[in-house]
PDB file of N, CA and C in Angstrom:
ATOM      1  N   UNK A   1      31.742  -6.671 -12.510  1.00  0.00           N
ATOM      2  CA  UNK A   1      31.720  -5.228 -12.608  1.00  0.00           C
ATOM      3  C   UNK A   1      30.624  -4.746 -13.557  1.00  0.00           C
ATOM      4  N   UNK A   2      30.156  -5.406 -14.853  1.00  0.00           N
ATOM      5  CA  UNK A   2      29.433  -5.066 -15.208  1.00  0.00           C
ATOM      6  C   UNK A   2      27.785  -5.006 -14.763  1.00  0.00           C
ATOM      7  N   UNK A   3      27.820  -5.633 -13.905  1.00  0.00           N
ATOM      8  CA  UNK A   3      26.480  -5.246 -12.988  1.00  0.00           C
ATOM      9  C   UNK A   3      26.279  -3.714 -12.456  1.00  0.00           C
ATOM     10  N   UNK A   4      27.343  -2.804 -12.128  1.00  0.00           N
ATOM     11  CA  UNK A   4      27.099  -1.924 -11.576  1.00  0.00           C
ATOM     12  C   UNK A   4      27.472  -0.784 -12.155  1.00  0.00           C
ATOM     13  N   UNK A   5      27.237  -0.948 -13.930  1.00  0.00           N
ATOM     14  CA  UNK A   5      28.151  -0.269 -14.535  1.00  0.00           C
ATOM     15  C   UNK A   5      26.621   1.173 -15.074  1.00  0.00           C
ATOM     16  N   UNK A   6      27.222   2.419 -14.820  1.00  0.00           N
ATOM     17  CA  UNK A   6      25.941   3.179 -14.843  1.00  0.00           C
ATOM     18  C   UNK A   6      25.749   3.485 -16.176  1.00  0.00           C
ATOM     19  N   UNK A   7      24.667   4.103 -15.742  1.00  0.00           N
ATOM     20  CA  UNK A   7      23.907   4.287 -17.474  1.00  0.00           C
ATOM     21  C   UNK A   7      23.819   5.712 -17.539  1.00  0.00           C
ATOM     22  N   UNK A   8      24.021   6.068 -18.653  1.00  0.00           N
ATOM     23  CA  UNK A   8      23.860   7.748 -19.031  1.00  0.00           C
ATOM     24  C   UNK A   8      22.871   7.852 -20.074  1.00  0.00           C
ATOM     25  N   UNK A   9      22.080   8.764 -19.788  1.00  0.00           N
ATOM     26  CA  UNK A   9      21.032   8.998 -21.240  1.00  0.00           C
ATOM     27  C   UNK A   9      20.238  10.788 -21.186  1.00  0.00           C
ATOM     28  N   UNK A  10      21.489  11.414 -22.502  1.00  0.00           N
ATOM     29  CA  UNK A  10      21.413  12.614 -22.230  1.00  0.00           C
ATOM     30  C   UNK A  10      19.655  13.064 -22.720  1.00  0.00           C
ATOM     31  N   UNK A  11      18.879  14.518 -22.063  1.00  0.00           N
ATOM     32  CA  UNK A  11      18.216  14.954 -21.866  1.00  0.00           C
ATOM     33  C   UNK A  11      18.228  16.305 -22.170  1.00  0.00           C
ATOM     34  N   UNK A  12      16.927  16.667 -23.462  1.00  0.00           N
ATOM     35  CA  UNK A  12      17.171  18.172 -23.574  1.00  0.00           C
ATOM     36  C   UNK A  12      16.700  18.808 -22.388  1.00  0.00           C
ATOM     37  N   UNK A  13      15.496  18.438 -21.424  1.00  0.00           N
ATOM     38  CA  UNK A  13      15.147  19.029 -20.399  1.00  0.00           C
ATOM     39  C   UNK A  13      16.461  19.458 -19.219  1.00  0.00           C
ATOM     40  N   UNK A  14      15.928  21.037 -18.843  1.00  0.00           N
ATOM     41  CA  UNK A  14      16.440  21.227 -17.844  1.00  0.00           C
ATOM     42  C   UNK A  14      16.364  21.061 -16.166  1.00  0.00           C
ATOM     43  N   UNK A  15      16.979  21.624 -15.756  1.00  0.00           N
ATOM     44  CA  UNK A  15      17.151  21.346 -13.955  1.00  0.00           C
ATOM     45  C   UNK A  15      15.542  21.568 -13.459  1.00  0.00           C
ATOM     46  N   UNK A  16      15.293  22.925 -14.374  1.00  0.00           N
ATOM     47  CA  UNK A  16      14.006  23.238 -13.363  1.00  0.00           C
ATOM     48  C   UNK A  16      12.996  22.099 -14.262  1.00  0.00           C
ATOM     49  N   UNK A  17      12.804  21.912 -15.499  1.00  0.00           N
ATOM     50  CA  UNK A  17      12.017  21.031 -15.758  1.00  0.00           C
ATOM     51  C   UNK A  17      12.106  19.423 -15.077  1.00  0.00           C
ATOM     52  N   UNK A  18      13.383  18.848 -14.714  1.00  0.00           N
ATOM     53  CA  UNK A  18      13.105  17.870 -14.218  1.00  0.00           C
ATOM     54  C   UNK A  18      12.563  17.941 -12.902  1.00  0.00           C
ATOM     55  N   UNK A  19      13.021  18.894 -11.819  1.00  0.00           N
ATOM     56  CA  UNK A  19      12.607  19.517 -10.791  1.00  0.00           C
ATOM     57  C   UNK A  19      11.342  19.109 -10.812  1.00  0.00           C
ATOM     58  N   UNK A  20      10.746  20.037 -11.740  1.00  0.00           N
ATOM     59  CA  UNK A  20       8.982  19.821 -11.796  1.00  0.00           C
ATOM     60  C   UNK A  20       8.522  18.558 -11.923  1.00  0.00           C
ATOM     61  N   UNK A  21       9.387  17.940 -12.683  1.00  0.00           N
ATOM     62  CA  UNK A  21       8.737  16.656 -12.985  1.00  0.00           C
ATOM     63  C   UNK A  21       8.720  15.539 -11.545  1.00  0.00           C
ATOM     64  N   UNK A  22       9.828  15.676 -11.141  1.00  0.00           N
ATOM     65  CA  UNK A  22       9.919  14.948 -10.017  1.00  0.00           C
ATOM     66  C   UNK A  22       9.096  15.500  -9.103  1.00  0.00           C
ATOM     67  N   UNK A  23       8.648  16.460  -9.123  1.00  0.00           N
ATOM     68  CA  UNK A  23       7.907  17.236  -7.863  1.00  0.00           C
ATOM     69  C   UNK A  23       6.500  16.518  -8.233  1.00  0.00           C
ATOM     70  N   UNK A  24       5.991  16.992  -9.251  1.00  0.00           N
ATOM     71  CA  UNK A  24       4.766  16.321  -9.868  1.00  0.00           C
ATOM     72  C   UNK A  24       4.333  14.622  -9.521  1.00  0.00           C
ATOM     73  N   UNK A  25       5.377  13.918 -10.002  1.00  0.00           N
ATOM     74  CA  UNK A  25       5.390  12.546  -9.967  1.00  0.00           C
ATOM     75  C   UNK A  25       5.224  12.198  -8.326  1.00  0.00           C
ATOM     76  N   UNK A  26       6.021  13.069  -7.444  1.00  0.00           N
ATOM     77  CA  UNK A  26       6.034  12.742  -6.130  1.00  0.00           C
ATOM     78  C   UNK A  26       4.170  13.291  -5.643  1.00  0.00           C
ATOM     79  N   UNK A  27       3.789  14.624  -5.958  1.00  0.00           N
ATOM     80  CA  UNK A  27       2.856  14.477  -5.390  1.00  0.00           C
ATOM     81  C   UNK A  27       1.801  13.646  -5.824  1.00  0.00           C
ATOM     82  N   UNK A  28       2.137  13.140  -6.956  1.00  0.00           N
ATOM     83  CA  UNK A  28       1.040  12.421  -7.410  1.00  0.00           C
ATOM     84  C   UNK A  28       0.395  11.232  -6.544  1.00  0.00           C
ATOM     85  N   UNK A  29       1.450  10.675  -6.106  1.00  0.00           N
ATOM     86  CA  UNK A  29       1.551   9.314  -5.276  1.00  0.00           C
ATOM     87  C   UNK A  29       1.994   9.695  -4.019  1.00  0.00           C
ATOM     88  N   UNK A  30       1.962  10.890  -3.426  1.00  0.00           N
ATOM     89  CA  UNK A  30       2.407  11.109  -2.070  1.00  0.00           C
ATOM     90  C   UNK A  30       0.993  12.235  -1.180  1.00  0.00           C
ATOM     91  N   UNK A  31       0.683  13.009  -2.336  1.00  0.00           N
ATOM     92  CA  UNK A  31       0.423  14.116  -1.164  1.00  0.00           C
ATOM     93  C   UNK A  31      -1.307  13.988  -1.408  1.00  0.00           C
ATOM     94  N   UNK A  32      -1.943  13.348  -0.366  1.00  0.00           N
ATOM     95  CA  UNK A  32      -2.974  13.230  -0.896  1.00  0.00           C
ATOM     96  C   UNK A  32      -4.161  14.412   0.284  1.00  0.00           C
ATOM     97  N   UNK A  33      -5.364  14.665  -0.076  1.00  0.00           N
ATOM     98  CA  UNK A  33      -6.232  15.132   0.263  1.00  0.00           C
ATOM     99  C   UNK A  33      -6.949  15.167   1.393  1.00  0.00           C
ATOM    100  N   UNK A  34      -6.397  13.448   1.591  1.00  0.00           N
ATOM    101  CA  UNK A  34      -6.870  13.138   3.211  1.00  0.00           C
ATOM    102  C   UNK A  34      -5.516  12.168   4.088  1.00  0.00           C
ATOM    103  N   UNK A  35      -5.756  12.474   5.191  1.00  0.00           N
ATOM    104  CA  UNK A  35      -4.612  11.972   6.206  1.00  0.00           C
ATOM    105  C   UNK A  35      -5.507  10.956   6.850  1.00  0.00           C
ATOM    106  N   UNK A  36      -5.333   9.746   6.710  1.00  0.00           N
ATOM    107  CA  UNK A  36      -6.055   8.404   7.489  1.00  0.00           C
ATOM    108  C   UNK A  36      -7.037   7.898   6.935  1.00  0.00           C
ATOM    109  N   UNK A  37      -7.501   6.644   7.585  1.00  0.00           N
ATOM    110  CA  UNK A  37      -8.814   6.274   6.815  1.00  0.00           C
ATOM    111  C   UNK A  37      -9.840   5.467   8.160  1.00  0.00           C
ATOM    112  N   UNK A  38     -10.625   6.428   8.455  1.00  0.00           N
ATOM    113  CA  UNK A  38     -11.546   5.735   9.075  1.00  0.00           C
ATOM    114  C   UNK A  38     -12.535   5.558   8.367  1.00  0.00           C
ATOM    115  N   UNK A  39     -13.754   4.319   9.531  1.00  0.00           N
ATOM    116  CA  UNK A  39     -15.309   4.052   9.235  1.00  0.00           C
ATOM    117  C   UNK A  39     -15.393   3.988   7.463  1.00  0.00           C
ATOM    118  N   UNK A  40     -14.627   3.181   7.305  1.00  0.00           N
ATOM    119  CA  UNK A  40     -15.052   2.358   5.630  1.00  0.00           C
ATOM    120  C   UNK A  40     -16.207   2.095   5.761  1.00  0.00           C
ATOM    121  N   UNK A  41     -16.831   2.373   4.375  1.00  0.00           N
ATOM    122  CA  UNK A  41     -17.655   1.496   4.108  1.00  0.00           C
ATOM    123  C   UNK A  41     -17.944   1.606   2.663  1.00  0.00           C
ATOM    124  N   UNK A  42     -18.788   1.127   2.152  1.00  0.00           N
ATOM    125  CA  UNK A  42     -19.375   0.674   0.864  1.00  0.00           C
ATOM    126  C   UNK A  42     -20.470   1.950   0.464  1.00  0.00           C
ATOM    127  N   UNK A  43     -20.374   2.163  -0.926  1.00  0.00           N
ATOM    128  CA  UNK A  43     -20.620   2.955  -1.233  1.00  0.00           C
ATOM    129  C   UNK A  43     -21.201   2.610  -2.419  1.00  0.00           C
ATOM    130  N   UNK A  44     -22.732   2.811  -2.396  1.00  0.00           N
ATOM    131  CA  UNK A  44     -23.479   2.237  -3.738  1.00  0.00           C
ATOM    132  C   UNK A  44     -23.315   3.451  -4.807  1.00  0.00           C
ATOM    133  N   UNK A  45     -23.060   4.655  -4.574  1.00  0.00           N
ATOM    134  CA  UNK A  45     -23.350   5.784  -5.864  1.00  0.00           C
ATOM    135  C   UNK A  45     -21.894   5.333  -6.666  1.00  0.00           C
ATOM    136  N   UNK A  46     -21.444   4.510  -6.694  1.00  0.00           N
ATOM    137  CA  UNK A  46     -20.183   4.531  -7.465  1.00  0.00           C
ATOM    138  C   UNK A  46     -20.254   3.086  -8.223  1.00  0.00           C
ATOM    139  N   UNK A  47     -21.500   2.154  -7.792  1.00  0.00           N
ATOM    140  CA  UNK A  47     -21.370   0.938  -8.135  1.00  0.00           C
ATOM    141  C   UNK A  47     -21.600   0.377  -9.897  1.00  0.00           C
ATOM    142  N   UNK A  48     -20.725   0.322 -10.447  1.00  0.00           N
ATOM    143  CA  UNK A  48     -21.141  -0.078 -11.984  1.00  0.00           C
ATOM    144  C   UNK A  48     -20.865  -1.525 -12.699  1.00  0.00           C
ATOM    145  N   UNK A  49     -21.269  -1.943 -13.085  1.00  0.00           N
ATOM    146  CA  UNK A  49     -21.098  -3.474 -13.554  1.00  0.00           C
ATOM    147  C   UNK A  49     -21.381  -3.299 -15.417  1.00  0.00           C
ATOM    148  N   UNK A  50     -19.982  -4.093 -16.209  1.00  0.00           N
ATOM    149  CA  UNK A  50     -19.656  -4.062 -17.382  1.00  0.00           C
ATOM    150  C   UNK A  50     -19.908  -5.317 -17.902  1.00  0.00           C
ATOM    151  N   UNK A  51     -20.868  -5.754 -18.306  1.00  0.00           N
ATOM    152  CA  UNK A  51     -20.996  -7.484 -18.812  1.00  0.00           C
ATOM    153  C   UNK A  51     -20.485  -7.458 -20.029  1.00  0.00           C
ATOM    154  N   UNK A  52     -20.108  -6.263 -20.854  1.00  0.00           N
ATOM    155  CA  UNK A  52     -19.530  -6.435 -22.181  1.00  0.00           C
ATOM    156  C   UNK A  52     -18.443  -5.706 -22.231  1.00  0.00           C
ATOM    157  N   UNK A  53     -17.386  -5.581 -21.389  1.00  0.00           N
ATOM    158  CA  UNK A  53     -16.859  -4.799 -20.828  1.00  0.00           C
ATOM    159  C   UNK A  53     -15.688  -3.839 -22.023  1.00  0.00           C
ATOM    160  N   UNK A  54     -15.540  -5.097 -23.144  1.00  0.00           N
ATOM    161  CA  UNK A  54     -14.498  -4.490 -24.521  1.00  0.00           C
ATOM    162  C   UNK A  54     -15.396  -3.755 -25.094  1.00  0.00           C
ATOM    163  N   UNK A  55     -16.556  -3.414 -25.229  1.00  0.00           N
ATOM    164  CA  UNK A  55     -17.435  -2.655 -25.928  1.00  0.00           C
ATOM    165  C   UNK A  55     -18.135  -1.710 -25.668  1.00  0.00           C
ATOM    166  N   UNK A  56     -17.638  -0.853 -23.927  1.00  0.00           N
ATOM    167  CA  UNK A  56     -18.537   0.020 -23.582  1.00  0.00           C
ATOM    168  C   UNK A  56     -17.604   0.763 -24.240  1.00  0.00           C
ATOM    169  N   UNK A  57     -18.808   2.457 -23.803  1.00  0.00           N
ATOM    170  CA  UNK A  57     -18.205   3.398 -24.242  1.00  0.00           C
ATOM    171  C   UNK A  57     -16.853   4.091 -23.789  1.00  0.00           C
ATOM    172  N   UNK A  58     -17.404   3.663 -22.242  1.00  0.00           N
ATOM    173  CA  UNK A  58     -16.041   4.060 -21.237  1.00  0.00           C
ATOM    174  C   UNK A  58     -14.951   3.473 -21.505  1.00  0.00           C
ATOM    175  N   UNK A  59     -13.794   4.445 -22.249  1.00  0.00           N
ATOM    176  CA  UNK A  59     -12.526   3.943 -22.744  1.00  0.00           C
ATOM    177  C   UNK A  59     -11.413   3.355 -21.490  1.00  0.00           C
ATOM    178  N   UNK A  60     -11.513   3.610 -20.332  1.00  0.00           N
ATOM    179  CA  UNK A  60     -10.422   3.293 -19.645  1.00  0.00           C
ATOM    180  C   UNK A  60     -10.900   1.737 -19.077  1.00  0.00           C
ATOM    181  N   UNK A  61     -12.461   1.411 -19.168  1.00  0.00           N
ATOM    182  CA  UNK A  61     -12.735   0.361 -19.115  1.00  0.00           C
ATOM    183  C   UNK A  61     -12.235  -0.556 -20.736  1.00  0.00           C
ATOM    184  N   UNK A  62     -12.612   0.026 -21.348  1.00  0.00           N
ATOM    185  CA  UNK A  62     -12.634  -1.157 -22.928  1.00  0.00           C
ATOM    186  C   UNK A  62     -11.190  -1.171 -23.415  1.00  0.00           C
ATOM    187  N   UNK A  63     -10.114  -0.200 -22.932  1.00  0.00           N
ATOM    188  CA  UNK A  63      -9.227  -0.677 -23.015  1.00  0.00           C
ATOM    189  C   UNK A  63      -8.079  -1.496 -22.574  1.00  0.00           C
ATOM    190  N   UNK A  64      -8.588  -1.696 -21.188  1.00  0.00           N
ATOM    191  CA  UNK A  64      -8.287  -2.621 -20.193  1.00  0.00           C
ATOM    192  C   UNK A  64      -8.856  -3.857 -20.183  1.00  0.00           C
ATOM    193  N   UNK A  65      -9.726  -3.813 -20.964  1.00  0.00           N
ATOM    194  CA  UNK A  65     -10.527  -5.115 -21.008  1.00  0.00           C
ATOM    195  C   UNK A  65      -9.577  -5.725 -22.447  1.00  0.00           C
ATOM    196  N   UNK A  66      -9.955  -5.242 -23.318  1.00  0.00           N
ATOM    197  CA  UNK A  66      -9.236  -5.487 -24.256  1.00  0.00           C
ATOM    198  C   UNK A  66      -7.844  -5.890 -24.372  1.00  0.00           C
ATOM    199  N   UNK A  67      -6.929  -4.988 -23.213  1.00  0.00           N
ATOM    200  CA  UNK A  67      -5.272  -5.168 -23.711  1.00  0.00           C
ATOM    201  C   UNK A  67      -5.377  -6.758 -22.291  1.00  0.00           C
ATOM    202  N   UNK A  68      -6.307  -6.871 -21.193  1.00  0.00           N
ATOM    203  CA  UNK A  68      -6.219  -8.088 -20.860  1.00  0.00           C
ATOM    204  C   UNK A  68      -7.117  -9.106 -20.895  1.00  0.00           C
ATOM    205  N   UNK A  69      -8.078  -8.974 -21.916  1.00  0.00           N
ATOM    206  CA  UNK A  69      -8.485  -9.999 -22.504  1.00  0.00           C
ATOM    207  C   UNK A  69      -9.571 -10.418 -21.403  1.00  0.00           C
ATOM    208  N   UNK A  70     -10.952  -9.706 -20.619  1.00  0.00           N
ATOM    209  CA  UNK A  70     -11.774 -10.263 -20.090  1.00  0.00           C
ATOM    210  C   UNK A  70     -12.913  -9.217 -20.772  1.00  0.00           C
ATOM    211  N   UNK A  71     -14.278  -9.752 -20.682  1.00  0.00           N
ATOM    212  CA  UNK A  71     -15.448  -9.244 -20.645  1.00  0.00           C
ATOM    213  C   UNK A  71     -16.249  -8.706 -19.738  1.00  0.00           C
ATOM    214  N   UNK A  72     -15.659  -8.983 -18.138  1.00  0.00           N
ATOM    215  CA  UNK A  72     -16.641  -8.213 -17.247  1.00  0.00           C
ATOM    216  C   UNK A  72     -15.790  -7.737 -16.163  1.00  0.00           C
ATOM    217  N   UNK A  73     -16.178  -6.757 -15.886  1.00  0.00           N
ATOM    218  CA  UNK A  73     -15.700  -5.745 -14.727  1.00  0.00           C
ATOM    219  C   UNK A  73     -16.553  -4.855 -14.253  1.00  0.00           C
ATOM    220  N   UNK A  74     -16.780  -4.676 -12.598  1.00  0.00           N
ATOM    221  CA  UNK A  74     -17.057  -4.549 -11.296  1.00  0.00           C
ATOM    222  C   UNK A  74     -16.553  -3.412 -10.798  1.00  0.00           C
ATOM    223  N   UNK A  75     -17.244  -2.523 -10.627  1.00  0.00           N
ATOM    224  CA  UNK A  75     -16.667  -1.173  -9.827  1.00  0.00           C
ATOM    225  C   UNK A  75     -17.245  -0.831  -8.256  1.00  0.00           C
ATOM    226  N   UNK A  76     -16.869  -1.185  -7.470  1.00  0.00           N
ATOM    227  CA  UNK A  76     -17.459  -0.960  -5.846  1.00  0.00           C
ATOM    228  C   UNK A  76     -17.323   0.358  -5.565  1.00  0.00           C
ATOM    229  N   UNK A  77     -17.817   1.141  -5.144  1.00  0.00           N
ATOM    230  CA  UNK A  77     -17.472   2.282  -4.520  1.00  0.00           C
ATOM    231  C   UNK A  77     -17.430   2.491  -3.171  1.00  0.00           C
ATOM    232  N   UNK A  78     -16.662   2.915  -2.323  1.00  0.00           N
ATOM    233  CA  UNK A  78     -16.371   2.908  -1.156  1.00  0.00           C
ATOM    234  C   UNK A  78     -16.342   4.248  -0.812  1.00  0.00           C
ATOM    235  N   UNK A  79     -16.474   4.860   0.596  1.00  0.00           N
ATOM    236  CA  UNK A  79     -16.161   6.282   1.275  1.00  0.00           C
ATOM    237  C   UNK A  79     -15.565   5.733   2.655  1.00  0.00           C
ATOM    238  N   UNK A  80     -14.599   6.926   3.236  1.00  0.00           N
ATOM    239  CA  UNK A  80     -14.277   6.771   4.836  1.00  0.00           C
ATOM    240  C   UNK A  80     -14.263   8.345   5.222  1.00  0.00           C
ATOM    241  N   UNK A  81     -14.044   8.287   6.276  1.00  0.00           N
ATOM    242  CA  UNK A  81     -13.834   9.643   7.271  1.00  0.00           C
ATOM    243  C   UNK A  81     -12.093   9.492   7.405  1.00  0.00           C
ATOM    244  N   UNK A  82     -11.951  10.903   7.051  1.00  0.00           N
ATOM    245  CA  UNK A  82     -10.498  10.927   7.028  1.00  0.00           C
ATOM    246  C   UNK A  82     -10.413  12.364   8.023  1.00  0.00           C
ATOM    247  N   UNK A  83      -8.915  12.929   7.807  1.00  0.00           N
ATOM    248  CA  UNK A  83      -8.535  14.481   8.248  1.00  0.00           C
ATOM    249  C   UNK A  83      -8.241  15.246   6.897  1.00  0.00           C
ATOM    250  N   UNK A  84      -8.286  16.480   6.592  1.00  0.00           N
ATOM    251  CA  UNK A  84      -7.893  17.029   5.901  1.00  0.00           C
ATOM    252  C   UNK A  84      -6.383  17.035   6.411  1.00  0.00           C
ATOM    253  N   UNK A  85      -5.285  16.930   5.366  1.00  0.00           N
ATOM    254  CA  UNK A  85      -3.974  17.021   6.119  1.00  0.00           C
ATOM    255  C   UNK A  85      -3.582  18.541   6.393  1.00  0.00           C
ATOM    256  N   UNK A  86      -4.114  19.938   5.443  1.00  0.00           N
ATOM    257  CA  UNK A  86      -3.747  21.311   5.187  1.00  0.00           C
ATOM    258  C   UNK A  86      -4.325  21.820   6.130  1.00  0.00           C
ATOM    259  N   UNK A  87      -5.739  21.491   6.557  1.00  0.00           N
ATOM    260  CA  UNK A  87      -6.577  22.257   7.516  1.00  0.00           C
ATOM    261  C   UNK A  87      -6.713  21.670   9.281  1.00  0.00           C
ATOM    262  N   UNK A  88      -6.659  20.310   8.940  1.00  0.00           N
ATOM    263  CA  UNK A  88      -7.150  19.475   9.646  1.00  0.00           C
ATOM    264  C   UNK A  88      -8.406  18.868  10.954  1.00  0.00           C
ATOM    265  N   UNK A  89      -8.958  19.572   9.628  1.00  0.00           N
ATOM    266  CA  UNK A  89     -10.525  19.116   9.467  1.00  0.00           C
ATOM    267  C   UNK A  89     -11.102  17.890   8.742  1.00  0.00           C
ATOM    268  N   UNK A  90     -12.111  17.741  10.043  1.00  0.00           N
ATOM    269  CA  UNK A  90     -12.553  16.378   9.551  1.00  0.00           C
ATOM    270  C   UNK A  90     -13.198  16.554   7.570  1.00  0.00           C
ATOM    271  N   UNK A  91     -13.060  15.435   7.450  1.00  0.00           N
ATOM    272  CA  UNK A  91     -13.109  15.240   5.564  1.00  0.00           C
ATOM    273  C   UNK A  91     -13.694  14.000   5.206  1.00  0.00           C
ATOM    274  N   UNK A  92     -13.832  13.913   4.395  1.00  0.00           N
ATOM    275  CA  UNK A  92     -14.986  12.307   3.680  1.00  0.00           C
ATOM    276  C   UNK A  92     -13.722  11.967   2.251  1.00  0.00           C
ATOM    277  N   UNK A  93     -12.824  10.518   1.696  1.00  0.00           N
ATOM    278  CA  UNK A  93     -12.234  10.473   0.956  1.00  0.00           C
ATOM    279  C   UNK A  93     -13.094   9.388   0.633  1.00  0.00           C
ATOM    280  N   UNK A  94     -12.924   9.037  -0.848  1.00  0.00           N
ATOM    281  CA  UNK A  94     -13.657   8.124  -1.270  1.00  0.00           C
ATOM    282  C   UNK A  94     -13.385   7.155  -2.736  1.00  0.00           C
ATOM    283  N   UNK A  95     -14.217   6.774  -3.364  1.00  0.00           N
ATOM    284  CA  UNK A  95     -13.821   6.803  -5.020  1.00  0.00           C
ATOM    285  C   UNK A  95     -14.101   4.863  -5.344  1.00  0.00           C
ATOM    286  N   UNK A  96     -13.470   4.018  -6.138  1.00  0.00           N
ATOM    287  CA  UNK A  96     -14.211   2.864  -6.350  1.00  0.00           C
ATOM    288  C   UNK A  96     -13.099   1.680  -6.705  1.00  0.00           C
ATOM    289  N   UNK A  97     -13.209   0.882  -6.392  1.00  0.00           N
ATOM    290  CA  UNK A  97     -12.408  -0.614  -6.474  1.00  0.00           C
ATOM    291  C   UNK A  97     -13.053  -1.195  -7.747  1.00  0.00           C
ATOM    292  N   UNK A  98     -11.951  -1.016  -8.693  1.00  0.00           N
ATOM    293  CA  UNK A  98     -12.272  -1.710 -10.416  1.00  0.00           C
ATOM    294  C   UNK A  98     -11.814  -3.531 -10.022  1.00  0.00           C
ATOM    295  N   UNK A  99     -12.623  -4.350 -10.232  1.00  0.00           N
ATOM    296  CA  UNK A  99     -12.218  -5.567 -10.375  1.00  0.00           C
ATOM    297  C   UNK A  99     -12.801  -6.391 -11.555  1.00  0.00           C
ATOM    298  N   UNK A 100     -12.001  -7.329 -12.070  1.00  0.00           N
ATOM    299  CA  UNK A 100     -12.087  -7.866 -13.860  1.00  0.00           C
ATOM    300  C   UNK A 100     -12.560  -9.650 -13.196  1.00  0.00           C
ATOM    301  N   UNK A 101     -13.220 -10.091 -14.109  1.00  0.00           N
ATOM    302  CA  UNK A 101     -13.255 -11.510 -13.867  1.00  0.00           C
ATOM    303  C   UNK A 101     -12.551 -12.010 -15.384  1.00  0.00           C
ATOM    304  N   UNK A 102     -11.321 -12.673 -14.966  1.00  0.00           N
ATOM    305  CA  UNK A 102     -11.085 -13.400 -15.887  1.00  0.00           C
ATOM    306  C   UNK A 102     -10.306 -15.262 -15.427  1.00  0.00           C
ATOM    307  N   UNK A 103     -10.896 -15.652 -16.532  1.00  0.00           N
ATOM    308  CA  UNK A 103     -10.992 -16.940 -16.336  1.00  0.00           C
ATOM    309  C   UNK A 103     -11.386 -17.253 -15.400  1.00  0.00           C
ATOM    310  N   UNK A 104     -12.702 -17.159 -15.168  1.00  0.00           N
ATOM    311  CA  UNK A 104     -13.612 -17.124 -13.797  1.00  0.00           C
ATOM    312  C   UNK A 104     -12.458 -17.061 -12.479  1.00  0.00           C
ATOM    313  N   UNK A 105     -11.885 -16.301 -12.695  1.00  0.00           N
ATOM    314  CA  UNK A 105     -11.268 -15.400 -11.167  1.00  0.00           C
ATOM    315  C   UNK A 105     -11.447 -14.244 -11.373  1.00  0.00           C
ATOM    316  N   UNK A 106     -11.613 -13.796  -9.655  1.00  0.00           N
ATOM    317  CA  UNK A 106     -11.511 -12.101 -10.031  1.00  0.00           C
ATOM    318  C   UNK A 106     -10.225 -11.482  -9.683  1.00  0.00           C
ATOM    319  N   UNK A 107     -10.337 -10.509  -9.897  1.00  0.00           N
ATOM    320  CA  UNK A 107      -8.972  -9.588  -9.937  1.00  0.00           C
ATOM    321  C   UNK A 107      -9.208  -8.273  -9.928  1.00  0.00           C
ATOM    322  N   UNK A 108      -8.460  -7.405  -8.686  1.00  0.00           N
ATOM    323  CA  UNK A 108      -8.414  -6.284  -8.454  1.00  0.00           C
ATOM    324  C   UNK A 108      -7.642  -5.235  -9.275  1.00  0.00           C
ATOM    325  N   UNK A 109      -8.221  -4.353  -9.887  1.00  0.00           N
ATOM    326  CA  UNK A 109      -7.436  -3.918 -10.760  1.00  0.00           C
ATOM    327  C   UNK A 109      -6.719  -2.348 -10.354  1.00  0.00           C
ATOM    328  N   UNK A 110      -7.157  -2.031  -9.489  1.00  0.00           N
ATOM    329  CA  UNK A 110      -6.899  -0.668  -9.190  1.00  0.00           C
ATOM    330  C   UNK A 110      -6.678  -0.975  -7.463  1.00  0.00           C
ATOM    331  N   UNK A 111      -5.762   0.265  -6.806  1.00  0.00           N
ATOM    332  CA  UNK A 111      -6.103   0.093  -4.887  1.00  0.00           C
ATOM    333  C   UNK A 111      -6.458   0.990  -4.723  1.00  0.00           C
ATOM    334  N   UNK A 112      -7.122   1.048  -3.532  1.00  0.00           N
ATOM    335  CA  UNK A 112      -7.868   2.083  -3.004  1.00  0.00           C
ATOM    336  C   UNK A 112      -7.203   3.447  -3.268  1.00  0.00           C
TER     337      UNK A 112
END
């Protein structure tokens, strides 16, 4: 029984604040800009390479490098042809694949 025994953990936030929050959190990871993904491809304006990667300036790089312990990381940039989902018009989605080499493997750090 104690496996299924629930947990309570009171909250000054209210109905409508959690509301929001859950609304937020959902579109974050749900409602995106484009509907589908065609004609991938590779995308050089996004391409960056970190050979010292704990020491750039770019914090979301040096702190990722740092809290897992590699020196180089790889940014690909990619674009496709998508739909707009609101209009549904054709649209271009895009943006870049972070990957780390550590212990001479690589590793994807982010998904599309």
């Amino acid at each position: 029984m104690g496996l299924f025994k629930a947990l309570f953990f009171p909250t000054p936030a209210t109905d409508t604040q959690i509301t929001q929050h859950v609304k937020t959190r959902h579109d974050r990871f749900f409602n995106k800009r484009y509907s589908g993904i065609n004609n991938f491809r590779l995308d050089n304006a996004y391409n960056s390479y970190f050979e010292d990667a704990k020491e750039t300036d770019i914090h979301s790089v040096s702190s990722q490098a740092k809290l897992k312990n590699y020196d180089v990381e790889v940014w690909i940039g990619y674009a496709f042809d998508s739909t707009d989902p609101e209009t549904n018009f054709d649209a271009e989605g895009g943006g870049y694949c972070r990957f780390a080499k550590v212990d001479e493997h690589w590793y994807m750090l982010n998904l599309l």
